[in-house]
Protein backbone atom coordinates (compact mmCIF):
# COMPACT_ATOMS: atom_id res chain seq x y z
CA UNK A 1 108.85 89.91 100.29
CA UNK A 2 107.59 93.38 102.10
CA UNK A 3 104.09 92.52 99.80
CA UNK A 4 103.75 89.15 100.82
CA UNK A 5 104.55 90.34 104.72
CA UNK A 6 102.05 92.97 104.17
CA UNK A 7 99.15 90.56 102.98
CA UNK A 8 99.63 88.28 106.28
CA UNK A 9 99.48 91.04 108.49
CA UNK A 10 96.46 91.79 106.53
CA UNK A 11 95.52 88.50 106.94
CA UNK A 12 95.93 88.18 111.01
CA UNK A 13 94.49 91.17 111.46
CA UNK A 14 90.67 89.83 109.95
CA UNK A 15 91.56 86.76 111.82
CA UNK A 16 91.98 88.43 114.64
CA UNK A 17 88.58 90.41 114.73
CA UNK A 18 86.31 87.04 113.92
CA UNK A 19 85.47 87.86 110.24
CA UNK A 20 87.55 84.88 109.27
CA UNK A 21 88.66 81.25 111.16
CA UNK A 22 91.06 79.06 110.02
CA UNK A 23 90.13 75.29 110.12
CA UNK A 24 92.38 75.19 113.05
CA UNK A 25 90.55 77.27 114.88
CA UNK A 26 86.95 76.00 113.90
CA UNK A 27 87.94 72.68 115.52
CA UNK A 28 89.52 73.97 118.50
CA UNK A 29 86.42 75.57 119.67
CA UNK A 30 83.14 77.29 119.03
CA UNK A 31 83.41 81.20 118.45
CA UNK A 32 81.94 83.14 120.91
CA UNK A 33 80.08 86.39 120.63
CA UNK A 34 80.35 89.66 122.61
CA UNK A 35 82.74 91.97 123.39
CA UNK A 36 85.00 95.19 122.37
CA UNK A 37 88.28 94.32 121.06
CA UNK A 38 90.37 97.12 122.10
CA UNK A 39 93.97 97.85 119.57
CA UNK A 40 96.59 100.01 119.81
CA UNK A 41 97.39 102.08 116.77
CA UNK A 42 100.81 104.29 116.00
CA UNK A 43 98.96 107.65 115.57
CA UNK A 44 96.38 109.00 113.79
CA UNK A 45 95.80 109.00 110.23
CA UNK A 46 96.67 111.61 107.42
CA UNK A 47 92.77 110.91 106.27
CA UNK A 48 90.50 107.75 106.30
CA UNK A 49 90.40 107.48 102.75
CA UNK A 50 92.12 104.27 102.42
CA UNK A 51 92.72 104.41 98.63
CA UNK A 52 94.91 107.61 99.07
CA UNK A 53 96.46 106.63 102.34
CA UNK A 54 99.66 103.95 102.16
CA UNK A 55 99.73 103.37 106.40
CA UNK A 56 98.44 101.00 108.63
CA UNK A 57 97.05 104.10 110.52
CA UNK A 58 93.96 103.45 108.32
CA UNK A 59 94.51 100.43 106.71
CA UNK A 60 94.03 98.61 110.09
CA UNK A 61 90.73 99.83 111.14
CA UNK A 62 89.40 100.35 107.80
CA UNK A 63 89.80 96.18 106.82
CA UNK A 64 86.72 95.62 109.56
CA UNK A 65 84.74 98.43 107.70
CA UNK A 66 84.96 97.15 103.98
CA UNK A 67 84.71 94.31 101.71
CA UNK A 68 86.92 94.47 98.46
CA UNK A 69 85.62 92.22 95.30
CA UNK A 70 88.31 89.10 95.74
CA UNK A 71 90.71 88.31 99.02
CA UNK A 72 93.16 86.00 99.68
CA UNK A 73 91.11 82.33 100.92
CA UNK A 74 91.36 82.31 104.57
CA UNK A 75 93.51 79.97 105.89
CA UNK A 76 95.29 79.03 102.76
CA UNK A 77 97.73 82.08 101.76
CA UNK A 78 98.15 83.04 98.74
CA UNK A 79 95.07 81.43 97.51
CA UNK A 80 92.38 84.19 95.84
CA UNK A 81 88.93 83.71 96.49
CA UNK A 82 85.74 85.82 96.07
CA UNK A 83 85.05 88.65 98.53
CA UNK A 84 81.94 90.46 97.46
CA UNK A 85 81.97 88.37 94.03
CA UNK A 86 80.50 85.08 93.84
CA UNK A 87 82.30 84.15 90.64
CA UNK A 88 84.94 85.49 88.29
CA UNK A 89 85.75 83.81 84.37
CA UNK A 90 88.95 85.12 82.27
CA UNK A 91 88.42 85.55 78.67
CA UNK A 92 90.97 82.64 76.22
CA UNK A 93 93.89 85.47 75.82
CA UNK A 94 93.58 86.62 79.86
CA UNK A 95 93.10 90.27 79.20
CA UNK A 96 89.28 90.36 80.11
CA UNK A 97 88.46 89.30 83.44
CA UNK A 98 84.44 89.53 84.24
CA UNK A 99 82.92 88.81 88.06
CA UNK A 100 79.38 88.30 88.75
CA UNK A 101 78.47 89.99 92.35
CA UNK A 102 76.84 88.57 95.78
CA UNK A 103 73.09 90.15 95.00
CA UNK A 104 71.56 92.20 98.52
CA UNK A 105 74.59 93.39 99.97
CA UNK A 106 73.82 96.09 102.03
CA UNK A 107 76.16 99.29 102.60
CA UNK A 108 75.64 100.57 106.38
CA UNK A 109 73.51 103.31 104.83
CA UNK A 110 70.94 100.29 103.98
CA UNK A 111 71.42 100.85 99.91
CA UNK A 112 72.21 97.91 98.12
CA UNK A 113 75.39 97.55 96.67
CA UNK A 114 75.57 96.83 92.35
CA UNK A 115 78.31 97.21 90.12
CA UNK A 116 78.17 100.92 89.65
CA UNK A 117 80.08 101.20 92.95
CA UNK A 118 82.55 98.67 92.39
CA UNK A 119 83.25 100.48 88.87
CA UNK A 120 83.42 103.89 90.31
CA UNK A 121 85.60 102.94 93.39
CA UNK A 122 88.32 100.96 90.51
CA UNK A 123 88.10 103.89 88.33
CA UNK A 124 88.88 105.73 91.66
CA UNK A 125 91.86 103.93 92.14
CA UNK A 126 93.27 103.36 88.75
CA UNK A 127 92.63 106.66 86.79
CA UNK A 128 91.17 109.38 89.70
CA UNK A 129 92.33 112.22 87.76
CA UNK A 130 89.77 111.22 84.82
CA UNK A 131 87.37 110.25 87.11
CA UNK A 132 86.87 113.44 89.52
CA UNK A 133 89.35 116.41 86.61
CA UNK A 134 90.46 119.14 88.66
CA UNK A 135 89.63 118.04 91.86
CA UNK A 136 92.89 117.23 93.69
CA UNK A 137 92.16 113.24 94.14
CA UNK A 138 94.69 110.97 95.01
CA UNK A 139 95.32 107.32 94.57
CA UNK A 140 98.41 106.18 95.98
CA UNK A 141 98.29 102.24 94.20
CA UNK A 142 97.50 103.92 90.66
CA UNK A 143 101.22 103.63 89.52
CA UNK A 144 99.89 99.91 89.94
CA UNK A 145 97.71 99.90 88.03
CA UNK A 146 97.34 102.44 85.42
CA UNK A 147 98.86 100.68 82.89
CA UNK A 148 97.26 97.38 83.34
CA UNK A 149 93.56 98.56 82.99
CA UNK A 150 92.67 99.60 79.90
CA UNK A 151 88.49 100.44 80.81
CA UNK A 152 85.93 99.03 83.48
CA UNK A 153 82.54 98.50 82.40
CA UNK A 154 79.23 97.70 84.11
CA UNK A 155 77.09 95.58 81.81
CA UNK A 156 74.42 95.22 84.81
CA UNK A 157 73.42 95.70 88.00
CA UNK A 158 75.64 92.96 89.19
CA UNK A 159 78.39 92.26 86.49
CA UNK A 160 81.33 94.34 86.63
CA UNK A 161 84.04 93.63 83.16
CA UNK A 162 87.50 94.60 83.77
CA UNK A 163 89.81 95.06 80.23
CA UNK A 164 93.60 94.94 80.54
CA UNK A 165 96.30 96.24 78.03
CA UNK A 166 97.86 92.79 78.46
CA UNK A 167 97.60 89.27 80.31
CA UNK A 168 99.32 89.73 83.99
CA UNK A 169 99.89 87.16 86.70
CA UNK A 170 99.63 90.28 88.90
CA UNK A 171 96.09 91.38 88.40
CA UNK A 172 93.53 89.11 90.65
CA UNK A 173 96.18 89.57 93.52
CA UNK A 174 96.08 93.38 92.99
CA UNK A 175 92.17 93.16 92.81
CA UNK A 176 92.74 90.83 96.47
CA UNK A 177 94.85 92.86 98.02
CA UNK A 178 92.90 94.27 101.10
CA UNK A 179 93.05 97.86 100.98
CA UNK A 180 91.06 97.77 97.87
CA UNK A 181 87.74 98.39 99.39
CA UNK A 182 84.59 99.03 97.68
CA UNK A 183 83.01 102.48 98.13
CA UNK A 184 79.38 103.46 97.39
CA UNK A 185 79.03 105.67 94.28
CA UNK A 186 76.32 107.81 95.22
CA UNK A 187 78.68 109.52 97.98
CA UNK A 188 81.59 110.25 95.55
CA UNK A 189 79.40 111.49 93.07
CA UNK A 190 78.40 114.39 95.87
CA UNK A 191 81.93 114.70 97.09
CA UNK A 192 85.06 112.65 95.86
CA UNK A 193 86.89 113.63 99.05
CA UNK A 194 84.09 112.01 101.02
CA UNK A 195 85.95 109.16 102.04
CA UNK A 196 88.92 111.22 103.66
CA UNK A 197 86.82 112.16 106.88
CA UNK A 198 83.84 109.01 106.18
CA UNK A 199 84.36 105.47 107.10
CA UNK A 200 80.72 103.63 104.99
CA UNK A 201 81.08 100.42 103.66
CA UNK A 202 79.42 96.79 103.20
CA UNK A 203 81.66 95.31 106.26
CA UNK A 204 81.06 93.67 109.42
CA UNK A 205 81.71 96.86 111.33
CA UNK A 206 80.10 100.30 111.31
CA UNK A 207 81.62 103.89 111.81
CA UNK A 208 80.98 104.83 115.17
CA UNK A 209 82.82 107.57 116.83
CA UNK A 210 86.39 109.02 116.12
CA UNK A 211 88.35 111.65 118.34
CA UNK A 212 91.36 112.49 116.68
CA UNK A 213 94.52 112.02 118.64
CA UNK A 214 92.50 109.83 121.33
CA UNK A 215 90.48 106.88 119.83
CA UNK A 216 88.49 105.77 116.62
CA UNK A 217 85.31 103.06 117.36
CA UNK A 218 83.46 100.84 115.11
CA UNK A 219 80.19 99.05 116.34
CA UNK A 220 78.83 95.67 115.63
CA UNK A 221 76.76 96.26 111.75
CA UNK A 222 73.71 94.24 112.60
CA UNK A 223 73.11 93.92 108.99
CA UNK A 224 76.25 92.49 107.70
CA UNK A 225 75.17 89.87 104.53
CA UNK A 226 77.67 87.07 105.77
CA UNK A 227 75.38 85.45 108.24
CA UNK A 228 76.54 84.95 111.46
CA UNK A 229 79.40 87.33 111.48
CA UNK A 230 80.71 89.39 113.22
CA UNK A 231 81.13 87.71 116.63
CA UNK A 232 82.48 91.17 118.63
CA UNK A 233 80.03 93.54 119.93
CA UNK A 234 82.83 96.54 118.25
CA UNK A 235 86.36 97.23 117.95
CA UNK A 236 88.03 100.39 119.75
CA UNK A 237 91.26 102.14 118.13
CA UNK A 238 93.42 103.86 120.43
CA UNK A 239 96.21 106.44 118.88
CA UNK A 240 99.29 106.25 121.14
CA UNK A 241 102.46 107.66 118.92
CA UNK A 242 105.57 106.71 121.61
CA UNK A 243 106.15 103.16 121.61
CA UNK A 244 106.95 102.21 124.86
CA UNK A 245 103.21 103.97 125.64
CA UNK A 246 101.70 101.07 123.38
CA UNK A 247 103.59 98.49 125.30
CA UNK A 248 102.09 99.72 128.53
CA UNK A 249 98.92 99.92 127.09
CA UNK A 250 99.04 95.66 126.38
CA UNK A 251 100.58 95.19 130.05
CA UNK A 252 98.23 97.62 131.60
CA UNK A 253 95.41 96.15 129.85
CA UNK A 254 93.60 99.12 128.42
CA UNK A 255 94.40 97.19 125.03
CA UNK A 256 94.61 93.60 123.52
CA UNK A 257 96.40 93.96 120.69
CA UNK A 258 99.41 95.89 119.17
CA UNK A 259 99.93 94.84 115.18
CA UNK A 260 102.76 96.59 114.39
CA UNK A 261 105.07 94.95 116.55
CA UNK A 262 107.75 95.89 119.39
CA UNK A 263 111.48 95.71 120.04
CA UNK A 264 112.46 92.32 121.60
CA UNK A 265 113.12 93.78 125.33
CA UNK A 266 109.34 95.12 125.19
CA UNK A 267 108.19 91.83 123.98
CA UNK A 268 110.54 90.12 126.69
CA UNK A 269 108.86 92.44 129.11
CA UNK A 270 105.31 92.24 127.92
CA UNK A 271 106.19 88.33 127.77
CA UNK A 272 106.96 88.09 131.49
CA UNK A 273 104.43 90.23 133.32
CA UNK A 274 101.92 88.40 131.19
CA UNK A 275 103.17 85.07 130.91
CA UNK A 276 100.28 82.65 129.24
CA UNK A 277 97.79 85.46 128.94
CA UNK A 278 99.82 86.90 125.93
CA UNK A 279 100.76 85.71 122.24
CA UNK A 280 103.48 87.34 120.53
């Protein structure tokens, strides 16, 4: 239950920053473009590297900087649909699973994506002690998967194979799940700790400025290879530890959003001075 609670926070939270619209939403009106969507966060992060990290410190701002190969079909929970794939088969006994990739996705540096970083960034994940020996990197999902993936091969520039040790029902939602992201190889090859002070992916946002303890901003990335998207102009994370400080930021207005939630007298509160300019 806390997975499937996790995934539609997950969920609302790319809703909320335009990268995905319901058909609810599509009808209701036409998406506008512009603006900085400004969200409270609990704190700052231990380090950006979302593979290592298990808190929504990162795993909130980091969903509008990455792409991960499959994610859950917007709009239609629990449904899996391709991400940065454009197709996936499953071998007769379900142990081989093989995904062809989108061709000219960009990373923010301008290099193109293949499926030498999507290998690298699994082997990351599932095995990072064989990957980078010696070097002190940490996956916190590995216990996930470890066991499951036998090898991950990259036949070509945009096939990536995975083999399992045995059929799972679990596997394409662990491949969905969004704090998976896809990192670029050529940056863990010159440092595999690069992603604990970094933020470069394929996303619709862009690593702008962080000041620990104050704020972390993303810009618009210009260049993003789903056409159209995003509609913001940036997002702006502000790190505010005590609680009732968050609340005051939504009333106040020096933020929109708060993701994690608040105790029912500060939504009461929040409810009242706001009235119809607030959803809880």
């Amino acid at each position: 239950m806390r997975r499937i609670k996790t995934y539609v926070l997950f969920l609302g939270i790319l809703a909320l920053l335009g990268l995905m619209a319901t058909p609810s939403t599509l009808a209701q009106e036409e998406p506008q473009y512009g603006g900085i969507l400004k969200v409270a966060i609990a704190g700052d992060p231990p380090s950006l590297d979302i593979h290592q990290e298990a808190t929504f410190k990162v795993q909130i701002p980091s969903m509008a900087v990455y792409n991960t190969l499959l994610h859950f079909t917007p709009g239609n929970f629990p449904d899996i649909s391709c991400d940065l794939c454009t197709e996936w088969q499953a071998s007769e006994d379900y142990k081989t699973y093989t995904f062809k990739l989108h061709q000219g996705v960009k990373f923010h540096d301008g290099s193109e994506l293949t499926s030498a970083d999507v290998k690298m960034s699994w082997e990351k994940l599932v095995r990072p002690d064989k990957l980078f020996p010696g070097k002190g990197v940490i996956s916190t999902p590995r216990i996930l998967y470890e066991n499951l993936v036998e090898r991950i091969e990259a036949p070509d520039r945009y096939t990536v194979v995975f083999h399992l040790t045995r059929p799972s029902l679990s596997f394409l939602p662990l491949i969905a799940h969004p704090a998976r992201p896809i990192y670029a190889k050529k940056y863990l090859d010159q440092d595999p700790h690069y992603y604990k002070k970094k933020m470069m992916g394929t996303g619709p946002f862009m690593f702008k400025n962080y000041v620990r303890g104050s704020f972390l901003e993303l810009e618009r990335n210009p260049n993003y290879w789903v056409k159209g998207r995003p509609y913001l102009d940036g997002v702006k994370y502000f790190m505010i530890k005590d609680l009732s400080a968050r609340a005051k930021s939504v009333r106040s207005g020096r933020t929109h959003v708060e993701l994690r939630g608040f105790p029912p007298a500060e939504v009461d509160a929040i409810k009242k001075q706001l009235g119809d300019k607030v959803t809880v």
